[in-house]
C-alpha atoms as a PDB file:
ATOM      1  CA  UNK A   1       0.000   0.000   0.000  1.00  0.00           C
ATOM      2  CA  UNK A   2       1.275   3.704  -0.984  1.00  0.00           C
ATOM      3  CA  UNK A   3       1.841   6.670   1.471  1.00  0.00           C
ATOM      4  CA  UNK A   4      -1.230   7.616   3.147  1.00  0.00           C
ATOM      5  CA  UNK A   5      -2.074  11.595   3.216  1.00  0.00           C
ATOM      6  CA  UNK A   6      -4.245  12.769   6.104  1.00  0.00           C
ATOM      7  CA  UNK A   7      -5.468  16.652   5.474  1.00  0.00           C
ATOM      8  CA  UNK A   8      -7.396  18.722   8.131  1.00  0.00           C
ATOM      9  CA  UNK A   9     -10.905  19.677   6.754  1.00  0.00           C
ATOM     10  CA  UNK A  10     -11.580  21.711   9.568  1.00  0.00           C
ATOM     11  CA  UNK A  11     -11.569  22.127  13.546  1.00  0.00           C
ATOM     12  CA  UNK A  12     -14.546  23.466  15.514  1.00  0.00           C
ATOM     13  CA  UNK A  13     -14.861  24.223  19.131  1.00  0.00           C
ATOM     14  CA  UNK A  14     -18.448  23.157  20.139  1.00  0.00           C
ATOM     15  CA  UNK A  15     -21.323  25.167  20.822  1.00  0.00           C
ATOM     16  CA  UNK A  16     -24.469  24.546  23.140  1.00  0.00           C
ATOM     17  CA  UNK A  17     -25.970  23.773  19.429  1.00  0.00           C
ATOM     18  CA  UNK A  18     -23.329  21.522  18.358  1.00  0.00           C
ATOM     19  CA  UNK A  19     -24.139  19.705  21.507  1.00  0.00           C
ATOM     20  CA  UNK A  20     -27.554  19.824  22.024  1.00  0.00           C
ATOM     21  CA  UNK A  21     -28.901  19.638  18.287  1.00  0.00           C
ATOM     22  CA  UNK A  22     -26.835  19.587  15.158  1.00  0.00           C
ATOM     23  CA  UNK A  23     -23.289  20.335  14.193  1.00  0.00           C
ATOM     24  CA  UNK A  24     -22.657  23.548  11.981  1.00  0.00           C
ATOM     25  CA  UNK A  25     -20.367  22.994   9.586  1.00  0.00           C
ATOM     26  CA  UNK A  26     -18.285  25.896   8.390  1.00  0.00           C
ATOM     27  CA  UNK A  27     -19.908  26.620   4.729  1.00  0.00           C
ATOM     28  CA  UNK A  28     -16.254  27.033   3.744  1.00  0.00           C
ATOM     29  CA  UNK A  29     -15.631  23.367   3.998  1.00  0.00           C
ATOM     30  CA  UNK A  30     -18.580  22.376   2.119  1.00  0.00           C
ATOM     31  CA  UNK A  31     -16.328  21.777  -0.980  1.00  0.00           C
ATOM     32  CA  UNK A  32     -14.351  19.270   0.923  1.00  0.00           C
ATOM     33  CA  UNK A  33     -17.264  16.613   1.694  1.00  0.00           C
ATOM     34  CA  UNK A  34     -19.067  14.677  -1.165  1.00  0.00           C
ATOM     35  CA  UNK A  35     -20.576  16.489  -3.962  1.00  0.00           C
ATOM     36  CA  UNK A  36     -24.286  16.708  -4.033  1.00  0.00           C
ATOM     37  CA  UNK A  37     -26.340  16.597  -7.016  1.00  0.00           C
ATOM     38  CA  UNK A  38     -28.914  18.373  -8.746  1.00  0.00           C
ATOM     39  CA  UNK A  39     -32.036  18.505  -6.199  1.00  0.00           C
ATOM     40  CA  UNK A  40     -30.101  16.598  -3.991  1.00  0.00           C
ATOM     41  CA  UNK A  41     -29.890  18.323   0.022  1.00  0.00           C
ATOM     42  CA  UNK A  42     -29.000  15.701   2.157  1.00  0.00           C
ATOM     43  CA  UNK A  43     -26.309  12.869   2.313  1.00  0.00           C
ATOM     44  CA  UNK A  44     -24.875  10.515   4.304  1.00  0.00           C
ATOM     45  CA  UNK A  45     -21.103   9.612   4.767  1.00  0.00           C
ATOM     46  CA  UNK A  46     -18.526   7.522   7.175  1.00  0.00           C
ATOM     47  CA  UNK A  47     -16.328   8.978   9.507  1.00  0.00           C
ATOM     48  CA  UNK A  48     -13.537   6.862  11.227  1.00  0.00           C
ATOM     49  CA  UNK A  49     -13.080   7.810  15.172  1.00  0.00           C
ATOM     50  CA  UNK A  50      -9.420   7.604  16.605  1.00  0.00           C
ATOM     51  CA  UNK A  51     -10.414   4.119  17.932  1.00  0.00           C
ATOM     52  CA  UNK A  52     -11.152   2.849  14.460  1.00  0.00           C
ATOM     53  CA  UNK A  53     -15.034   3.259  15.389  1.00  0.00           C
ATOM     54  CA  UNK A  54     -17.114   3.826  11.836  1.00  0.00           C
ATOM     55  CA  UNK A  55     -19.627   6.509  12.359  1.00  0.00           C
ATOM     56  CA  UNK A  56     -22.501   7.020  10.159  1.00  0.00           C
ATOM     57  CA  UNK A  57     -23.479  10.779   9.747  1.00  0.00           C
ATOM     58  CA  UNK A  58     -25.838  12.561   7.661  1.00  0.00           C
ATOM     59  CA  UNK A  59     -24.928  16.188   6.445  1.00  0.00           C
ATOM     60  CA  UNK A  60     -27.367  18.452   4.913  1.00  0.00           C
ATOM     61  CA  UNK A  61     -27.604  21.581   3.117  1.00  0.00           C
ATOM     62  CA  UNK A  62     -30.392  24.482   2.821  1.00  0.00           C
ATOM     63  CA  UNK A  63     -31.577  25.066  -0.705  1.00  0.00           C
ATOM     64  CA  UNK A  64     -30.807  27.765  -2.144  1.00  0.00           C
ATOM     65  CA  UNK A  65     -27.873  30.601  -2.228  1.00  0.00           C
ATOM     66  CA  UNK A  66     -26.641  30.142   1.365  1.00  0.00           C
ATOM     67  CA  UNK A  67     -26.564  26.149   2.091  1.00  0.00           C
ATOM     68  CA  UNK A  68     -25.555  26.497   5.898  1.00  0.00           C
ATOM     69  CA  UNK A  69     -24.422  22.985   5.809  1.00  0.00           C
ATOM     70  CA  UNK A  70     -25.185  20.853   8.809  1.00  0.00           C
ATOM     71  CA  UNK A  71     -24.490  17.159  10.213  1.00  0.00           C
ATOM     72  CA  UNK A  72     -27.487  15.497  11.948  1.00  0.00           C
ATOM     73  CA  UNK A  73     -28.060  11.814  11.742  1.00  0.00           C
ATOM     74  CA  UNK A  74     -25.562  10.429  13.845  1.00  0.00           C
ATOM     75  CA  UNK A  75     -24.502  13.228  15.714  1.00  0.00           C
ATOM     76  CA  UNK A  76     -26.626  12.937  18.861  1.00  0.00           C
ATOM     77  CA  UNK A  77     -25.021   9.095  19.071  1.00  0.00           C
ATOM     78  CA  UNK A  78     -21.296  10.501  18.794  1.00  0.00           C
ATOM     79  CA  UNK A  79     -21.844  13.364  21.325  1.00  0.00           C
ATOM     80  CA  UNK A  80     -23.475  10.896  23.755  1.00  0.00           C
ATOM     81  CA  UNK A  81     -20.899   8.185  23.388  1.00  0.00           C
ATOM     82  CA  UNK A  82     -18.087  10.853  23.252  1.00  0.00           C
ATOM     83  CA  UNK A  83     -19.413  12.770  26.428  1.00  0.00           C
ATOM     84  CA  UNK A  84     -18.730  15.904  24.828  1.00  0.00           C
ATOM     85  CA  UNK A  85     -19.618  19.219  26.153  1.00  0.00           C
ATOM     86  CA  UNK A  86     -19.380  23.213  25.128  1.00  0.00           C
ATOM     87  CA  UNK A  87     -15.844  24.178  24.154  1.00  0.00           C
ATOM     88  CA  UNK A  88     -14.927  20.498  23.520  1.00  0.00           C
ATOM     89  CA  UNK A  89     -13.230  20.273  19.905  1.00  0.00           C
ATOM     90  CA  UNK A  90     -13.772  18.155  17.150  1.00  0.00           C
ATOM     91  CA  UNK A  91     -11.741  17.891  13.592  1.00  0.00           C
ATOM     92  CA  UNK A  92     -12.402  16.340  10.485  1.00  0.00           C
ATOM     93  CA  UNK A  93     -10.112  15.153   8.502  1.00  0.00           C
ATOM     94  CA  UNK A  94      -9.628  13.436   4.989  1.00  0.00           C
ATOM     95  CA  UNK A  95      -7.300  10.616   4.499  1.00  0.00           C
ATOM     96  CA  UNK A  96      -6.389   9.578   1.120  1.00  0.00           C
ATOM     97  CA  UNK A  97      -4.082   6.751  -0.256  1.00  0.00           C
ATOM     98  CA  UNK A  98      -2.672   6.612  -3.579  1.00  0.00           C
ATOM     99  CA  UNK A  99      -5.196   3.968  -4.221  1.00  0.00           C
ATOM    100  CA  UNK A 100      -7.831   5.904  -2.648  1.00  0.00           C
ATOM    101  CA  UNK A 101      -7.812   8.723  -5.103  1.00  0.00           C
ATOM    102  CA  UNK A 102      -9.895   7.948  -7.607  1.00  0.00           C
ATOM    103  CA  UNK A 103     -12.945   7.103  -4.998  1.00  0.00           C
ATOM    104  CA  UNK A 104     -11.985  10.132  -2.838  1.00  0.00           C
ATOM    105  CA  UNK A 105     -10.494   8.742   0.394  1.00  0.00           C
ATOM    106  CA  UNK A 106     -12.232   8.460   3.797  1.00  0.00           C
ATOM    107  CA  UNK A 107     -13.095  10.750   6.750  1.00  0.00           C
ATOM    108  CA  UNK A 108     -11.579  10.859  10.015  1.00  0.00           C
ATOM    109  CA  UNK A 109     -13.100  12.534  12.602  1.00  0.00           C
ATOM    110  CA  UNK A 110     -11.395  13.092  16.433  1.00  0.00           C
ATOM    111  CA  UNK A 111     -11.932  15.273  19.282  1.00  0.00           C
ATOM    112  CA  UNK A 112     -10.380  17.059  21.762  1.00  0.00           C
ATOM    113  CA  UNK A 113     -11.326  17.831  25.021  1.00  0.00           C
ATOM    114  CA  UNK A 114     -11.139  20.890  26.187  1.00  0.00           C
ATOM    115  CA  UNK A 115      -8.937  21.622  29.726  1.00  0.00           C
ATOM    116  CA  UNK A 116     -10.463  24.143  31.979  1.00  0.00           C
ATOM    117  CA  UNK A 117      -9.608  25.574  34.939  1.00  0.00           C
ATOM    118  CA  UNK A 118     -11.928  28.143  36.477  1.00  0.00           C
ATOM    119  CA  UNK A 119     -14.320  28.250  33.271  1.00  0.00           C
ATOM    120  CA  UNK A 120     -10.487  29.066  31.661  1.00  0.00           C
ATOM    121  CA  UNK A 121      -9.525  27.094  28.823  1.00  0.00           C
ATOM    122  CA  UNK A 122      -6.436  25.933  29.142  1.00  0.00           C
ATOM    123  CA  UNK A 123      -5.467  23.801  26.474  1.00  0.00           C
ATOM    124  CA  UNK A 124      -6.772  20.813  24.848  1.00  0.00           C
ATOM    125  CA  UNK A 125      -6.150  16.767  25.501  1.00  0.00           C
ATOM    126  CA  UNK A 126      -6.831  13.717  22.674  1.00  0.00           C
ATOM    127  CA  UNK A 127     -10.220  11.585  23.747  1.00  0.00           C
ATOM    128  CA  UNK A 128      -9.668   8.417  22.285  1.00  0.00           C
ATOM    129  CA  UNK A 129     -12.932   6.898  24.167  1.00  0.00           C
END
């Protein structure tokens, strides 16, 4: 197997949102999930967890100029079994082999747990639970 290539889609501290309801995807990164197509607003796709876990989420955009792109089936599940909470962080990435390219590589998708102390963040620790 060839070199493997793993690029940084984006990072997002949570919100009370992201947490409670759906995760807001920065509209920026749209380009760097699966196309839609015509008439087409909602998808789903894998993402790998650091412990090899295959989640199953469902990202969907408005229709329309501004698409606001958001991932809800699945979410709840990962947030639950993650224990995340507000300020937590989570990154997507893409990870591509050379024979991976033609059918676009997988997702990755890990989190980081944000250190407080006295409502301070201090930093940020790997979860791999």
């Amino acid at each position: 197997m060839g070199k493997t290539n793993e690029n940084l889609l984006f990072s997002k501290a949570l919100t009370k949102t992201d947490i409670n309801n759906k995760f807001s995807v920065k509209s920026k990164s749209l380009a760097s999930f699966p196309p839609f197509g015509a008439q087409t607003y909602a998808q789903d796709f894998n993402a790998e967890d650091e412990g090899g876990k295959k989640w199953l989420f469902r990202l969907i955009i408005r229709k329309g100029k501004h698409k606001k792109p958001v991932i809800s089936a699945g979410w709840r599940s990962f947030v639950r079994q993650k224990k995340l909470k507000i300020d937590d962080k989570v990154l997507f990435f893409k990870e591509q082999n050379e024979a991976e390219i033609a059918t676009g590589g997988k997702y990755k998708i890990k989190v980081q747990k944000a250190v407080k102390v006295f409502k301070a963040i201090m930093g940020y620790v790997p979860c791999m639970g």
